[in-house]
C-alpha atoms as a PDB file:
ATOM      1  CA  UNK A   1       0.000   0.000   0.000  1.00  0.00           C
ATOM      2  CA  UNK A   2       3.196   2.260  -0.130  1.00  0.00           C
ATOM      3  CA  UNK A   3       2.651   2.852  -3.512  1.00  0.00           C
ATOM      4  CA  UNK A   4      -0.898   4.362  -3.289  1.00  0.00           C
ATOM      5  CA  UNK A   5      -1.783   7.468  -4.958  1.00  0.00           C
ATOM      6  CA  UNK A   6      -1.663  11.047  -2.551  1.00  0.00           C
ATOM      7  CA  UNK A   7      -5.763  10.758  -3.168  1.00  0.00           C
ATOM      8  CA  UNK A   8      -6.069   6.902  -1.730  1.00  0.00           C
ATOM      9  CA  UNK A   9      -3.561   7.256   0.554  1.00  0.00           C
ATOM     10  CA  UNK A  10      -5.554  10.188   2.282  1.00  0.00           C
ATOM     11  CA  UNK A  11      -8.288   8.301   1.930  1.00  0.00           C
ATOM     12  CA  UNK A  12      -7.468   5.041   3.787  1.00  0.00           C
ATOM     13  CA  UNK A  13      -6.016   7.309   6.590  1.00  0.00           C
ATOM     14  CA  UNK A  14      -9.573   8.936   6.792  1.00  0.00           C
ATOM     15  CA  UNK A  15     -11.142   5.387   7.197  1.00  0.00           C
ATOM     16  CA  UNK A  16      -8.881   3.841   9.341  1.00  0.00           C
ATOM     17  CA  UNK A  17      -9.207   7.110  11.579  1.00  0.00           C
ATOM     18  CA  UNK A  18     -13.184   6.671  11.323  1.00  0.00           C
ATOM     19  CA  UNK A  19     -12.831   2.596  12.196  1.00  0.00           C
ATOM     20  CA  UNK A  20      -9.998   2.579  14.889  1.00  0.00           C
ATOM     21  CA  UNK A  21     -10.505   6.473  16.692  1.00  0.00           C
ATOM     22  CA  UNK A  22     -12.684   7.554  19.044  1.00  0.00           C
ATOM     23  CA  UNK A  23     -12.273  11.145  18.516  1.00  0.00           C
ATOM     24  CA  UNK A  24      -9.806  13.416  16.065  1.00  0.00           C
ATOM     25  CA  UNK A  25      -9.012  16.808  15.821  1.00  0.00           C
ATOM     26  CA  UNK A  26      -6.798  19.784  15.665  1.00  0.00           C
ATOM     27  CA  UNK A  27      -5.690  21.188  19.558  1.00  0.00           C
ATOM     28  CA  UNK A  28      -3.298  23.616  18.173  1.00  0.00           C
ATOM     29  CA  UNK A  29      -2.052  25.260  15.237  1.00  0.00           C
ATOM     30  CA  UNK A  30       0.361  22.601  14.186  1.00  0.00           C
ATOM     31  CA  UNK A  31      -1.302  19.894  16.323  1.00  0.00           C
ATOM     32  CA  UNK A  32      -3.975  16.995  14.825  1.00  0.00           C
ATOM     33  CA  UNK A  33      -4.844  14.230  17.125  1.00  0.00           C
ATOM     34  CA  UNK A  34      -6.408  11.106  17.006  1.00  0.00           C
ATOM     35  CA  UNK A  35      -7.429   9.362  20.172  1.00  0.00           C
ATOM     36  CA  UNK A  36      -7.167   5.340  19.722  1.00  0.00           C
ATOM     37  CA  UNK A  37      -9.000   3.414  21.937  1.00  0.00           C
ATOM     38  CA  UNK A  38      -5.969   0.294  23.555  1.00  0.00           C
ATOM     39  CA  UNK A  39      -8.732  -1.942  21.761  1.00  0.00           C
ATOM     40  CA  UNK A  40      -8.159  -0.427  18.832  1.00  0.00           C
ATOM     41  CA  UNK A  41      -4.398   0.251  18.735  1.00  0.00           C
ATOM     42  CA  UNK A  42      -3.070  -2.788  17.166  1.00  0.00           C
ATOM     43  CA  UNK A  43      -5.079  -2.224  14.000  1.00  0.00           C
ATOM     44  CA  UNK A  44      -4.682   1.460  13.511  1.00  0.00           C
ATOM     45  CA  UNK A  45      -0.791   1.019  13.952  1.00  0.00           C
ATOM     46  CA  UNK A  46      -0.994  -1.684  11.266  1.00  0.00           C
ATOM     47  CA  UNK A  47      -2.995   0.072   8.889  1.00  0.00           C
ATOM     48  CA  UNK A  48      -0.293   3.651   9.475  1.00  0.00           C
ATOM     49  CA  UNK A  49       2.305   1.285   8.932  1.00  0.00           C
ATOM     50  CA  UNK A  50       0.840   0.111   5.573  1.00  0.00           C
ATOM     51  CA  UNK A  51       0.044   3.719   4.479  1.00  0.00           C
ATOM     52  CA  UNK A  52       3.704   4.709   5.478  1.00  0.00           C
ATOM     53  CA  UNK A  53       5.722   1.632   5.969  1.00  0.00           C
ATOM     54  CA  UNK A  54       7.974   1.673   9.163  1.00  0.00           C
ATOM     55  CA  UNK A  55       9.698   4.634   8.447  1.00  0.00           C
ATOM     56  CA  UNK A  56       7.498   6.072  10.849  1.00  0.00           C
ATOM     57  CA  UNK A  57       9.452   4.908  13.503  1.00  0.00           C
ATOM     58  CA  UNK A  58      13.113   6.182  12.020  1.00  0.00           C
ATOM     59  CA  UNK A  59      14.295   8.881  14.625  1.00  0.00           C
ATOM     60  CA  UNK A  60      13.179   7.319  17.612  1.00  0.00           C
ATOM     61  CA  UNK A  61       9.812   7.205  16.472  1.00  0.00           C
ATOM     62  CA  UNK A  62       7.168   9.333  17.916  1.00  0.00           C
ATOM     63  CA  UNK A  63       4.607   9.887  20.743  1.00  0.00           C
ATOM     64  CA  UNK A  64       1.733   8.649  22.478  1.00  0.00           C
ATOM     65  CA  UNK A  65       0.556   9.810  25.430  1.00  0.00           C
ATOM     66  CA  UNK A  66      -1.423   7.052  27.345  1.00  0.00           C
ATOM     67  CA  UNK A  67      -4.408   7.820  28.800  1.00  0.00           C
ATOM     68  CA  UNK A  68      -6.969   5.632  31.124  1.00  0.00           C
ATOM     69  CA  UNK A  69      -9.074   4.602  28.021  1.00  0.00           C
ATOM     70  CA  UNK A  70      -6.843   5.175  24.686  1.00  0.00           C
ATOM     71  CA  UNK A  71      -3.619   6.783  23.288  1.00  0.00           C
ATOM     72  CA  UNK A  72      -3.643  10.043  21.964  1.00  0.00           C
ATOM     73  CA  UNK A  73      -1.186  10.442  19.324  1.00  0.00           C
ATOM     74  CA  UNK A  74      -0.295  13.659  17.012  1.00  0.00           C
ATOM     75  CA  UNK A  75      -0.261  12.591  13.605  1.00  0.00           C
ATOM     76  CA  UNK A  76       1.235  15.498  12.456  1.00  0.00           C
ATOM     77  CA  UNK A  77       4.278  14.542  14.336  1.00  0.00           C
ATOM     78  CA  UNK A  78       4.200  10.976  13.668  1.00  0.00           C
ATOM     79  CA  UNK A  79       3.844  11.459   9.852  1.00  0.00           C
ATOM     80  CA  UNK A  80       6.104  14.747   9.849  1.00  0.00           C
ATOM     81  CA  UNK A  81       8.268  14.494   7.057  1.00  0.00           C
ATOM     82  CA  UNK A  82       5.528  12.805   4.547  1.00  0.00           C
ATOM     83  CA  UNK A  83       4.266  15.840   3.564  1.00  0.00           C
ATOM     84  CA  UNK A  84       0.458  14.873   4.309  1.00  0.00           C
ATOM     85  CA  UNK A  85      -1.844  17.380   2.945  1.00  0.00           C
ATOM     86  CA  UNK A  86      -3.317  17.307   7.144  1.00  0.00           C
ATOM     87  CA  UNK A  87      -5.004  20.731   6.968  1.00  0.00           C
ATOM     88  CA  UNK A  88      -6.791  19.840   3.212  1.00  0.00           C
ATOM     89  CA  UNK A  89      -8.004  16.288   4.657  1.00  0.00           C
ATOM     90  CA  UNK A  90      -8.964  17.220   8.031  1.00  0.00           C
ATOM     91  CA  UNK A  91      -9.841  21.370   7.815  1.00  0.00           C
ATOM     92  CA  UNK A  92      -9.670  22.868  10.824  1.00  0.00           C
ATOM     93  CA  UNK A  93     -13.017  24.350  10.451  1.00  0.00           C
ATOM     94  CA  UNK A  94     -14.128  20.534  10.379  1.00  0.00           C
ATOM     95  CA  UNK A  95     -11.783  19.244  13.043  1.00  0.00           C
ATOM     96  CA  UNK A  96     -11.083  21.845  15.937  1.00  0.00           C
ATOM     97  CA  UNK A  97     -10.997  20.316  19.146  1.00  0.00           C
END
């Protein structure tokens, strides 16, 4: 699935934030967050890394904070570098949190 077109690509992300998230949205400026329930997790890390592969995880990888219920992860961070269109996909009109 590496080699998916920008437009699938963005869409598969959308679905597999709809099927695995409990919630989404922007919390800052530069901030978009999904918050994956533990049940969840597995899945939605399996489905980033086919969207992405494991270079995800070059650099130490990137954060999740843990919370009583899910992880809350910043997908800007965690994709930084893959140029993902975040603000087109997800407006912040759409997505504010």
């Amino acid at each position: 699935m590496k080699n998916l077109s920008d437009s699938m690509r963005e869409a598969y992300l959308q679905e597999a934030i709809e099927d695995c998230a409990d919630e989404c949205g922007w919390i800052s400026e530069n901030e978009f967050c999904v918050w994956v329930d533990y049940v969840n997790f597995d899945v939605f890390m399996d489905r980033l890394k086919k969207l992405f592969g494991n270079g995800i995880f070059d650099d130490g990888g990137f954060v999740g904070h843990m919370k009583h219920d899910c992880v809350c992860i910043d997908l800007c961070e965690a994709l930084e570098g893959y140029d993902f269109p975040f603000e087109e996909v997800f407006p912040k009109s759409e997505y504010e949190h």
